[in-house]
Protein backbone atom coordinates (compact mmCIF):
# COMPACT_ATOMS: atom_id res chain seq x y z
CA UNK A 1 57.48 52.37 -30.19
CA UNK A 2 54.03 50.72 -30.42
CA UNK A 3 51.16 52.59 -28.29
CA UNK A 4 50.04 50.13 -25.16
CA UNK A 5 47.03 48.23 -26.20
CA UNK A 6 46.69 49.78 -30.11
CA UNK A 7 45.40 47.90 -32.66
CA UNK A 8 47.79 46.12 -34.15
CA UNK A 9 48.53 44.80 -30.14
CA UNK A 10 50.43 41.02 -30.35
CA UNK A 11 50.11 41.17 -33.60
CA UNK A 12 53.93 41.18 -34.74
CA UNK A 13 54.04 41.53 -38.58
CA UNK A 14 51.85 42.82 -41.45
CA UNK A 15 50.53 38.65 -42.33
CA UNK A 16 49.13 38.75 -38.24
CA UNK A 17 47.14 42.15 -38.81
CA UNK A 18 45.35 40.62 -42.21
CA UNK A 19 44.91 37.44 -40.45
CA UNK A 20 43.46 39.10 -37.64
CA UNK A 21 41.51 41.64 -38.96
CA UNK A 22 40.34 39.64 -42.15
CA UNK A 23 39.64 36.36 -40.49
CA UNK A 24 39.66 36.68 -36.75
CA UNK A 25 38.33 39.38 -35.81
CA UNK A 26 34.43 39.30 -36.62
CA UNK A 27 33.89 35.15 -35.86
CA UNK A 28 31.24 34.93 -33.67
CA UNK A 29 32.33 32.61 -30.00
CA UNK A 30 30.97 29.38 -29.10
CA UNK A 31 31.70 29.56 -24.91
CA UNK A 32 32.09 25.49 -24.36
CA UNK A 33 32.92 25.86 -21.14
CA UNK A 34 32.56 28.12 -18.19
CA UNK A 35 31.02 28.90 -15.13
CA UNK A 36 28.25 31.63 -15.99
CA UNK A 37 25.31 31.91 -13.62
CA UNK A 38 22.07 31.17 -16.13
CA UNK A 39 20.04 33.16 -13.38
CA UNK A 40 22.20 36.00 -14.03
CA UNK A 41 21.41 35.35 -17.77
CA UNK A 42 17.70 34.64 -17.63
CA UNK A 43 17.26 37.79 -15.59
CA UNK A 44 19.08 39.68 -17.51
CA UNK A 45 21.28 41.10 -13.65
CA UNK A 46 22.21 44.51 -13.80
CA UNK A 47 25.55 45.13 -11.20
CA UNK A 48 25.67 47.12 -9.04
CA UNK A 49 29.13 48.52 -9.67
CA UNK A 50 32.49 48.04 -11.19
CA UNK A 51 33.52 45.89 -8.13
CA UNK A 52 30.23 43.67 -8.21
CA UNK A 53 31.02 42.68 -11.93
CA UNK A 54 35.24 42.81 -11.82
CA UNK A 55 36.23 40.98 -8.33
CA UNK A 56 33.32 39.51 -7.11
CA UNK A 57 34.50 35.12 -6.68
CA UNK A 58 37.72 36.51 -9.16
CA UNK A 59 40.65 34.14 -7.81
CA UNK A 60 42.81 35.10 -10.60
CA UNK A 61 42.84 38.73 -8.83
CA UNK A 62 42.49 37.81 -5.46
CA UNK A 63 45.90 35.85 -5.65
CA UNK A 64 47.47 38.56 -7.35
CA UNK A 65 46.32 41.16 -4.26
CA UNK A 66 47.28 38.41 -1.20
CA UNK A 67 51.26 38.81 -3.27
CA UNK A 68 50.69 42.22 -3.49
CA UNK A 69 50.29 42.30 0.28
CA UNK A 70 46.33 43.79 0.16
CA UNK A 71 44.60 42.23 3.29
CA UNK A 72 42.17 39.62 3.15
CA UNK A 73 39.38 42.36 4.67
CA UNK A 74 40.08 43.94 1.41
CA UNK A 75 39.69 40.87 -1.00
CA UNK A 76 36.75 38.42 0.08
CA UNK A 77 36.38 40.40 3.91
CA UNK A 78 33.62 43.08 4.91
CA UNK A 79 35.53 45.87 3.32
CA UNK A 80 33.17 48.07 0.93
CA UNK A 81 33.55 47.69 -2.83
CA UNK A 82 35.16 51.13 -3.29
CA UNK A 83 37.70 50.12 -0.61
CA UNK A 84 37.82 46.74 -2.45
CA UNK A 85 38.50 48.61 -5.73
CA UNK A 86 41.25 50.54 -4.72
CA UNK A 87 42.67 47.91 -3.54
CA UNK A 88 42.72 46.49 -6.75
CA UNK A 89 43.55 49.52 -8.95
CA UNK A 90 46.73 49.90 -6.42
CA UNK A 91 47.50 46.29 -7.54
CA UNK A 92 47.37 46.68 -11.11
CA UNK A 93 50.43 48.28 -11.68
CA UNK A 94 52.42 45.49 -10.42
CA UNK A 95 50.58 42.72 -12.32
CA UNK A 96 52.90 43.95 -15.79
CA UNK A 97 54.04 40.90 -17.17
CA UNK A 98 50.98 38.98 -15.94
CA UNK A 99 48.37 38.41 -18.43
CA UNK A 100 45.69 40.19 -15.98
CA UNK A 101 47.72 43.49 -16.47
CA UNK A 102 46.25 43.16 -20.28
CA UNK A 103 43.06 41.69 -19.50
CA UNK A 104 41.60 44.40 -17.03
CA UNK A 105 42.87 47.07 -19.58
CA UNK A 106 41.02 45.55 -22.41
CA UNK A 107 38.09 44.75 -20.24
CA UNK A 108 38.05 48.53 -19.45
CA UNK A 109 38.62 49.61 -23.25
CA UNK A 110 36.22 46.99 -25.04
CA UNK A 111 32.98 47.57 -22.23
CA UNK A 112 33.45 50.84 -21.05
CA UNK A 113 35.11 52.52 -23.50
CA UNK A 114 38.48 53.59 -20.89
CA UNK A 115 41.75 53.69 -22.28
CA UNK A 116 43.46 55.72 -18.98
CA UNK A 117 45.90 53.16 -17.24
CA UNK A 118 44.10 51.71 -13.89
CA UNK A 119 46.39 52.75 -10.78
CA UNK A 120 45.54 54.30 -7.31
CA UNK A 121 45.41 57.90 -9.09
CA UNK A 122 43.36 57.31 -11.76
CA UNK A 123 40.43 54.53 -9.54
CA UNK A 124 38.19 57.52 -8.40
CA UNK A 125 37.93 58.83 -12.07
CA UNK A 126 37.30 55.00 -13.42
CA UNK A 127 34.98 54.21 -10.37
CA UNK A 128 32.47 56.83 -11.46
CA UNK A 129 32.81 56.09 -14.65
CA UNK A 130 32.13 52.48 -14.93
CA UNK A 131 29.89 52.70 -12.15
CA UNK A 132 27.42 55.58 -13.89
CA UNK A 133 27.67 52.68 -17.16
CA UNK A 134 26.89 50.10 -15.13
CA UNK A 135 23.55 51.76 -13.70
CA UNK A 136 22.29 52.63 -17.16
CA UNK A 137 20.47 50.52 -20.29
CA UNK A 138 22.84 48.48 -22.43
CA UNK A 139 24.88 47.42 -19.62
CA UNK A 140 23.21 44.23 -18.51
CA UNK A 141 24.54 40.37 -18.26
CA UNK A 142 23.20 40.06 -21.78
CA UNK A 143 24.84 43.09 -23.29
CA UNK A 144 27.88 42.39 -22.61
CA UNK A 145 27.41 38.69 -24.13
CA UNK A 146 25.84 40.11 -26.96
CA UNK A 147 28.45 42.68 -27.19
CA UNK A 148 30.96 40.13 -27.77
CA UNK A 149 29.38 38.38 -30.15
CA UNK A 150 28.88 35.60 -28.61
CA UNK A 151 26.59 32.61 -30.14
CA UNK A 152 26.51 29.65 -27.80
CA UNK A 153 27.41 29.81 -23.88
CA UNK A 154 27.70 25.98 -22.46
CA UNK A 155 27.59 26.72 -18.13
CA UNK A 156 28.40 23.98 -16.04
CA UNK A 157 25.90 22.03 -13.94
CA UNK A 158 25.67 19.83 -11.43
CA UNK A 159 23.38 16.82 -12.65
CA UNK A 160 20.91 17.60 -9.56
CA UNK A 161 20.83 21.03 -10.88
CA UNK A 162 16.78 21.48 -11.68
CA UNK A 163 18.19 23.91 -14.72
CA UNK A 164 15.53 25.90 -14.39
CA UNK A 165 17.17 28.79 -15.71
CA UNK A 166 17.82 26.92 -19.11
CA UNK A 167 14.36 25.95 -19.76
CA UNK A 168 13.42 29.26 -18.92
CA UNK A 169 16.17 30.94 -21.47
CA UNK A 170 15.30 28.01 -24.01
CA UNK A 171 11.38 29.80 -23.86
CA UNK A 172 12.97 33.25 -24.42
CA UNK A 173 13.27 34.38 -27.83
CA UNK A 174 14.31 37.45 -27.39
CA UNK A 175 17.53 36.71 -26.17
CA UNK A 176 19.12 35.06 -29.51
CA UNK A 177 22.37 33.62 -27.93
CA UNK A 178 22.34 29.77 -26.73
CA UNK A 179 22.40 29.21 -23.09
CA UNK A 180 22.81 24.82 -22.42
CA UNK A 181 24.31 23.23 -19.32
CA UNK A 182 27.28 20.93 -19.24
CA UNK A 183 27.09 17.54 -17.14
CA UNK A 184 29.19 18.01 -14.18
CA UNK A 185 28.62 14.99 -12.06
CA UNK A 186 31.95 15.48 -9.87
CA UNK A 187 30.32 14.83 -6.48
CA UNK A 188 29.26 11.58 -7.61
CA UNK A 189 32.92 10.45 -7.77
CA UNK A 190 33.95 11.34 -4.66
CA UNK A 191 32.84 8.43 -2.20
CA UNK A 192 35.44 9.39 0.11
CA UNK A 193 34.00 12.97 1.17
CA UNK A 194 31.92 14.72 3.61
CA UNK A 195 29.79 15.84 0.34
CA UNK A 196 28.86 12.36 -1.22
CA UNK A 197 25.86 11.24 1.45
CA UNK A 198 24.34 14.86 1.00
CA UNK A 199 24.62 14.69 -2.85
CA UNK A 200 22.98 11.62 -2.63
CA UNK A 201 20.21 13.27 -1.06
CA UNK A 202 19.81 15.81 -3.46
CA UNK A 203 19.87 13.39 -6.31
CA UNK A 204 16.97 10.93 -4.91
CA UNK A 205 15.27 14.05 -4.35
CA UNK A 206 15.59 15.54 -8.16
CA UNK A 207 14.89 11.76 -9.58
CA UNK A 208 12.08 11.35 -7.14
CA UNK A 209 12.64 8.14 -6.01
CA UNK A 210 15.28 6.82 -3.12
CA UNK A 211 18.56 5.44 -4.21
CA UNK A 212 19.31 2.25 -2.00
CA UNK A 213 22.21 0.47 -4.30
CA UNK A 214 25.34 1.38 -7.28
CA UNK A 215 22.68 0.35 -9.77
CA UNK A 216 19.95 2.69 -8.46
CA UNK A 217 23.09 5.30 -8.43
CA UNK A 218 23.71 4.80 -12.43
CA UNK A 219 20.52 4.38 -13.11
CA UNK A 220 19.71 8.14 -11.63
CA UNK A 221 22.61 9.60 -13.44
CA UNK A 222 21.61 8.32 -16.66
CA UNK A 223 17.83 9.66 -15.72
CA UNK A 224 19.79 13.43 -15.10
CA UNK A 225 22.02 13.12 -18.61
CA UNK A 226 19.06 12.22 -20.62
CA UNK A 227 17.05 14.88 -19.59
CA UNK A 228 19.95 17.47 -19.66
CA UNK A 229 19.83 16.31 -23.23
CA UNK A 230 16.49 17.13 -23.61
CA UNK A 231 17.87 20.81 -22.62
CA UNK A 232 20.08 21.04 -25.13
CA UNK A 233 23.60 19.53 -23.06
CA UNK A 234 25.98 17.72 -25.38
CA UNK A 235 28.98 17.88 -23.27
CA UNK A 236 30.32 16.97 -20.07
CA UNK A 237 33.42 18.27 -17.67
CA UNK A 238 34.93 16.46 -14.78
CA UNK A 239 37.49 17.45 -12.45
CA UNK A 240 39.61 15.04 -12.29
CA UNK A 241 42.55 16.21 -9.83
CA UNK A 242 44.14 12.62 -10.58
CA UNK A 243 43.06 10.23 -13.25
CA UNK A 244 42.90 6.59 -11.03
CA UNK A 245 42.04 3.61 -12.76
CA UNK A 246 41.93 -0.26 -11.04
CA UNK A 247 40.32 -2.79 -12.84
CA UNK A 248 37.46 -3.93 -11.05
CA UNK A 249 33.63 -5.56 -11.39
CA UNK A 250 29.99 -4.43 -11.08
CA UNK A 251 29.83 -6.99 -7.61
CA UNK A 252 33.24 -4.88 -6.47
CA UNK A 253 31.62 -1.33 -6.78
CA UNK A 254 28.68 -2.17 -5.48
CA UNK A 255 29.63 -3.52 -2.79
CA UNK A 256 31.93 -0.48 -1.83
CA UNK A 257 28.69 2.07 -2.54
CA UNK A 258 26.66 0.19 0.12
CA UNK A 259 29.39 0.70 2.41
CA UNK A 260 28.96 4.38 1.81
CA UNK A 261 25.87 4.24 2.10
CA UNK A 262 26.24 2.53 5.70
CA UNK A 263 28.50 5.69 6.55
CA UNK A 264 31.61 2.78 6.58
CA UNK A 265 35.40 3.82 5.59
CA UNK A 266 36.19 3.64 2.46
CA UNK A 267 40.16 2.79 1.85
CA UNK A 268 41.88 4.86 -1.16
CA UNK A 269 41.84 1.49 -3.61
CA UNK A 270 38.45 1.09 -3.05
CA UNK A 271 38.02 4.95 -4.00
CA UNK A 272 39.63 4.17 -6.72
CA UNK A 273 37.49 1.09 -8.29
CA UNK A 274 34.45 3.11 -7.61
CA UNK A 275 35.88 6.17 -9.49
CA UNK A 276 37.39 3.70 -12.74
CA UNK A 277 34.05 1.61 -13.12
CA UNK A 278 31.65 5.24 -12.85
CA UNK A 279 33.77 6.78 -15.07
CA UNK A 280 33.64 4.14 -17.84
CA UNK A 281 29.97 3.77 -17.39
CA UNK A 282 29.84 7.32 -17.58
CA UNK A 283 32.37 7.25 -20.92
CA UNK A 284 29.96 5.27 -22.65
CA UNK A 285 26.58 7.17 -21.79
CA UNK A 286 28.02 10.15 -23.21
CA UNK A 287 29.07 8.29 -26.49
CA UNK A 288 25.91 7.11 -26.35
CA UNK A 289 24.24 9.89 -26.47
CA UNK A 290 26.81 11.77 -28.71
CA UNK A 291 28.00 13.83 -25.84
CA UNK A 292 31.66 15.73 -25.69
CA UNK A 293 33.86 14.23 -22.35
CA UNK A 294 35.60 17.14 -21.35
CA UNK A 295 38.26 15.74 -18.31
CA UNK A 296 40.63 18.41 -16.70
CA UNK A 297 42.90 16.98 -14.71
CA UNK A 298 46.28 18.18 -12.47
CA UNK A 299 44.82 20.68 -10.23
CA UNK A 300 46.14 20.73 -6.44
CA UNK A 301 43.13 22.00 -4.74
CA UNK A 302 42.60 23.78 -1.44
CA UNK A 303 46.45 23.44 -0.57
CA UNK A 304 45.82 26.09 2.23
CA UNK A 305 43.63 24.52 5.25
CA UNK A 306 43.30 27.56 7.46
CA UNK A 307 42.00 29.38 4.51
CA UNK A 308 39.68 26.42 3.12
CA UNK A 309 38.14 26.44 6.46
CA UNK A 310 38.25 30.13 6.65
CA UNK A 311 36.36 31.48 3.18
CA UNK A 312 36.10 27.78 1.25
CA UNK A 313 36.92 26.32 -2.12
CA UNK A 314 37.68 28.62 -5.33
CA UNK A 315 39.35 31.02 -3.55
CA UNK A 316 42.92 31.12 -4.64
CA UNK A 317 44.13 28.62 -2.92
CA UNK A 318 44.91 26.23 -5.80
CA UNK A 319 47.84 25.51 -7.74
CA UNK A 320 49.62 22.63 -10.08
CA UNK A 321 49.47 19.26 -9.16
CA UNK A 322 53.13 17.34 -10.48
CA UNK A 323 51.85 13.06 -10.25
CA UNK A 324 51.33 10.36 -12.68
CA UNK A 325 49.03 10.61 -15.37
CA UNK A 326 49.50 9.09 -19.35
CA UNK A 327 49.57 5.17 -17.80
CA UNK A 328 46.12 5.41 -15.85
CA UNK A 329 44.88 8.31 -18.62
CA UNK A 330 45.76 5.49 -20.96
CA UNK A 331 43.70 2.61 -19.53
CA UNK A 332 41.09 4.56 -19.40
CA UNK A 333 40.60 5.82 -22.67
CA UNK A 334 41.65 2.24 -24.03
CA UNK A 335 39.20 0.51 -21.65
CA UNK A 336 36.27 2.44 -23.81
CA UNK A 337 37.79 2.18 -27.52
CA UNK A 338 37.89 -1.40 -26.85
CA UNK A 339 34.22 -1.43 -26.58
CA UNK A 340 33.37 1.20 -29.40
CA UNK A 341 32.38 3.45 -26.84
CA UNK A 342 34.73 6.09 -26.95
CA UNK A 343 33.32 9.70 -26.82
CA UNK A 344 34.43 12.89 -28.24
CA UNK A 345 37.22 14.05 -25.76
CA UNK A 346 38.81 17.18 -24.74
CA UNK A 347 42.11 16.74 -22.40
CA UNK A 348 43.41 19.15 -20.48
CA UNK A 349 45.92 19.45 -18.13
CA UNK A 350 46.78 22.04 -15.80
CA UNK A 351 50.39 20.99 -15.56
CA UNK A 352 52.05 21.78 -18.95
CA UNK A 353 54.51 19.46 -18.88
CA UNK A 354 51.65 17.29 -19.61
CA UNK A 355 51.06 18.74 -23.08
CA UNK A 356 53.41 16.47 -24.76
CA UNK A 357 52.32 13.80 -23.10
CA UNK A 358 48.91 14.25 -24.06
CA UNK A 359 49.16 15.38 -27.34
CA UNK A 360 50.72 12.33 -28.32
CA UNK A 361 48.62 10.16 -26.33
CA UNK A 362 45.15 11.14 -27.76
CA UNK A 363 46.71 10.41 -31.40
CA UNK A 364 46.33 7.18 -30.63
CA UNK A 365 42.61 7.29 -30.28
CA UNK A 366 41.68 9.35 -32.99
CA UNK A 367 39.35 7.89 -35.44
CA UNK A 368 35.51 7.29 -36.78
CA UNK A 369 35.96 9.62 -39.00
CA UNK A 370 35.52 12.72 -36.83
CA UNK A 371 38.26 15.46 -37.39
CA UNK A 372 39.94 15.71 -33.95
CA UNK A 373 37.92 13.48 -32.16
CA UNK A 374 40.02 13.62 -29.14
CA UNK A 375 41.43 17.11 -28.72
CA UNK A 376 44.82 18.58 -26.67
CA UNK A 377 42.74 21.35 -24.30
CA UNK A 378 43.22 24.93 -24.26
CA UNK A 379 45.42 26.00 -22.22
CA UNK A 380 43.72 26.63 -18.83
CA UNK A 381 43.39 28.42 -15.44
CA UNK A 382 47.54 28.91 -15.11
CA UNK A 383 48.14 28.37 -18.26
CA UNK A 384 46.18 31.01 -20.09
CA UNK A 385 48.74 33.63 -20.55
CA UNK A 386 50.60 34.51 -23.17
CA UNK A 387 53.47 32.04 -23.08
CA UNK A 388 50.75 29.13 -22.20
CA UNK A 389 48.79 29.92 -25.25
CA UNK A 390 51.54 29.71 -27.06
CA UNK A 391 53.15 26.85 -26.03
CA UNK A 392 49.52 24.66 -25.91
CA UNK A 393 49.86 25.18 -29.82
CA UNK A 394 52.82 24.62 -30.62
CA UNK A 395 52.82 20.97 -29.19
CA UNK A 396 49.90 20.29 -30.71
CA UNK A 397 51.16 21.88 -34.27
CA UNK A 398 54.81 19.43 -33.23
CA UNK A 399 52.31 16.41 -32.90
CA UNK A 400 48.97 16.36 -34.01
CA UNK A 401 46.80 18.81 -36.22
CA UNK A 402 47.04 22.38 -34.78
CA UNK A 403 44.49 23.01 -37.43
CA UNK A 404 41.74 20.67 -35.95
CA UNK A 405 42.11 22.73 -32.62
CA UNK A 406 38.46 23.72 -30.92
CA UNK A 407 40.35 26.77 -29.79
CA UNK A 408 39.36 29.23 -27.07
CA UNK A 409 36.88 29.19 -24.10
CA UNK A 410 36.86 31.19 -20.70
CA UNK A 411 36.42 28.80 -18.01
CA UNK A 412 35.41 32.04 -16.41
CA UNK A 413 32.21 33.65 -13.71
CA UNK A 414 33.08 36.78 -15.34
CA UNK A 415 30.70 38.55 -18.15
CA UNK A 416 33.79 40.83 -19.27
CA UNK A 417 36.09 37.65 -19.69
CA UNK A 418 35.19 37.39 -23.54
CA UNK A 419 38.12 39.86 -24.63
CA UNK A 420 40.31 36.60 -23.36
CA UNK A 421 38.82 35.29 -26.97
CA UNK A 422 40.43 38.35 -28.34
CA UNK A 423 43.93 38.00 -26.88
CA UNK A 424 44.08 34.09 -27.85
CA UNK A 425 42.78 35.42 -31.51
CA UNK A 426 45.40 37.48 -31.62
CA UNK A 427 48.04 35.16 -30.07
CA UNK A 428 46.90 32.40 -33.07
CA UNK A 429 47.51 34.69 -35.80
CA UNK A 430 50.57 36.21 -34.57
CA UNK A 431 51.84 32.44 -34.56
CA UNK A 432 51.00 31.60 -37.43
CA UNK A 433 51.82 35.08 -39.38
CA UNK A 434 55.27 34.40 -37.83
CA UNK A 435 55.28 31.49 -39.86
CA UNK A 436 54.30 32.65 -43.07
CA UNK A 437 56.80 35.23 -42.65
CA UNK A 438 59.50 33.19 -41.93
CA UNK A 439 58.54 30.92 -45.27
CA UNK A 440 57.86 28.16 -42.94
CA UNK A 441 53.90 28.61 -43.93
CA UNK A 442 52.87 29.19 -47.42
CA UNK A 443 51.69 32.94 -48.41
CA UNK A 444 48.29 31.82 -48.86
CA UNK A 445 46.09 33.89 -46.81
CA UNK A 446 42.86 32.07 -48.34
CA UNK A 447 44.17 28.46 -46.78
CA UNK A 448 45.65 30.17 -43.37
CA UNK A 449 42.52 32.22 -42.79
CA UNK A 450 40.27 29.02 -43.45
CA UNK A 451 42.59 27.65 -40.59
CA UNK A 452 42.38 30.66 -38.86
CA UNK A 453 38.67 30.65 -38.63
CA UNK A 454 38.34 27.33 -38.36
CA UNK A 455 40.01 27.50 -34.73
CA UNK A 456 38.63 30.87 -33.50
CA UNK A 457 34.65 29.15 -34.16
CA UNK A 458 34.62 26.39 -37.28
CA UNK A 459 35.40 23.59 -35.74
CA UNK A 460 33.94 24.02 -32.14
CA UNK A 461 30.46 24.43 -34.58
CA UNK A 462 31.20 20.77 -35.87
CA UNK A 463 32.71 19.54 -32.67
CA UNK A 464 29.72 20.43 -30.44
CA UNK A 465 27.12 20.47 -32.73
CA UNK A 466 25.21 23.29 -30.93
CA UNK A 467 24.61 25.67 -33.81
């Protein structure tokens, strides 16, 4: 029987360890995408305690504690961290077969050096602990990136975002890790919501001037992506909850922005011409200026309205959205090919039924000479366990070039979230050591490991183009 955790942990048969050890192991990370605070970063934020770093805006958990039946007071409420710790560490136990059961165990191994099992007996002795590491040098934001090796860290911005934080890291060289934004103009799509006016707002007052028609509106955005670019951005990430597309004109869209602008209903079709034309405009400002179009699509957000309105959005309130998606995913992509002006683009899907569909549909835009111009996503949010990995592969091994694959990123406000890199490394060469074994792979370590590698950093070097 193999010790929880040890080293040779997912790692199945002798070809996984060599892979893993030999190839995997030691590659630095390129974080494309994620939700890092660059304040945190520039200032180099020292938590307070175990619970600061571990559950503070942690969904993932806080889902797992509302099944476990832990009260709200004890999740997002006014209960103290200790209190909010325990509640946790009482939770743990009952999260076996849930990736998170792994994941807080490494976390606690690979930072802090804890290999006792987290339950409500052993949380005093792990409190102090963690808590007496946390107060002490060599425990900061930037330790614990540095400690994972970690080379680039793309965080995601809103274009109105002053990225102060980035110029101020781009200054420091001390700090030898990467720090860029990634475009996240979400707010400008929704016309239909409370937030658009507001954003509006915000955006006349980061371009300086007002904003009185659509033209003015593109105009500003491409003034915010250019000098993102100056930053260092070269990618972008939308939500995009459903992927609408009506064919439409300039005169159409702009005439539906001035009625938002007059504070006048906007119908759902209308929505959806405004979202199609922005979105191509936006398509071919990123391939124009060599950008990566990162769209994740599928999520049902906010499905629970007393709690929305309660503690707001990113909560745990979120789950799988089941609608349409290749046709108007299609027309989309097809709309900018047709025009030259397809980007780089990264698809994922938080449904994965959609992997198939996707997988096969971006082979149909690949070209210009760029090795997996348009890639199948990692698997994300619900889908980064064990079986998701897994099965985010293997379609794209059934129908494009598994070996192409960006690989790994944490889509994550944690700092200790980097050992999910470790568990996908492992994962990858587990697969693939399977296969070898099997003789469905050649024996050639030299050719798998160049694979290997290739997907744990490699190709998300030449993707990105940030190192």
């Amino acid at each position: 029987m193999k010790k929880f955790l040890n080293d040779q942990f997912l790692l199945s048969n002798q070809t996984a360890v060599e892979l893993y050890e030999n190839y995997a192991q030691n590659m630095p990370i390129i974080d494309y995408h994620c939700h890092l605070s660059p304040k945190q970063i520039y200032e180099n934020y020292q938590f307070r305690n175990i619970t600061e770093v571990w559950l503070g805006g942690d969904h993932y958990k806080w889902r797992l504690m509302r099944a476990n039946g832990v009260d709200e007071a004890f999740i997002t409420g006014d209960a103290s961290d200790y209190d909010k710790f325990l509640a946790w560490a009482k939770t743990v136990p009952m999260t076996i077969g849930n990736p998170l059961y792994h994941w807080s165990h490494l976390e606690l191994q690979r930072y802090f050096g804890i290999e006792t099992l987290l339950d409500e007996a052993s949380a005093p002795e792990i409190w102090d602990k963690t808590n007496a590491l946390l107060n002490q040098e060599g425990f900061r934001v930037r330790d614990f990136i540095t400690k994972s090796n970690v080379q680039v860290i793309c965080t995601t911005d809103d274009p109105v975002d002053s990225l102060e934080y980035h110029l101020r890291l781009k200054e420091d060289k001390t700090f030898p890790v990467k720090v860029v934004p990634a475009f996240r103009p979400d707010k400008a799509l929704e016309i239909r919501r409370d937030t658009f006016l507001p954003w509006i707002d915000k955006l006349e007052r980061a371009i300086g001037t007002p904003i009185s028609d659509y033209q003015g509106l593109l105009d500003a955005i491409t003034s915010r992506a250019e000098f993102f670019h100056e930053v260092g951005c070269r990618a972008s990430d939308h939500a995009l909850d459903t992927v609408p597309f009506e064919f439409t004109t300039l005169e159409e869209v702009s005439t539906i922005f001035n009625k938002s602008l007059n504070n006048e209903a906007i119908s759902l079709e209308e929505e959806h011409k405004y979202k199609t034309y922005t979105m191509v405009f936006l398509g071919k400002l990123y391939a124009r200026l060599g950008w990566v179009m990162q769209l994740h699509m599928h999520a049902a957000r906010n499905n629970n309205t007393r709690m929305f309105k309660r503690i707001g959005p990113d909560t745990g309130y979120d789950a799988i959205h089941d609608g349409e998606l290749a046709v108007q995913l299609c027309q989309l992509l097809n709309t900018l090919e047709m025009d030259d002006s397809l980007p780089k683009t990264i698809l994922y899907s938080l449904n994965p039924k959609d992997y198939p569909v996707l997988a096969a549909l971006l082979g149909s835009f690949q070209g210009g000479g760029i090795p997996g111009k348009l890639q199948l996503g990692a698997a994300w949010w619900f889908n980064d366990t064990k079986e998701g990995m897994l099965h985010q592969m293997q379609t794209l091994a059934d129908i494009g070039l598994l070996s192409r694959f960006v690989g790994m990123l944490t889509d994550s406000r944690s700092f200790l979230s980097y050992t999910r890199h470790e568990y996908f490394r492992r994962l990858l060469c587990n697969l693939l050591g399977e296969w070898v074994e099997k003789g469905e792979a050649p024996n050639d370590l030299q050719l798998i490991g160049r694979i290997v590698q290739g997907i744990c950093y490699d190709n998300a070097k030449e993707y990105f183009g940030l190192v």
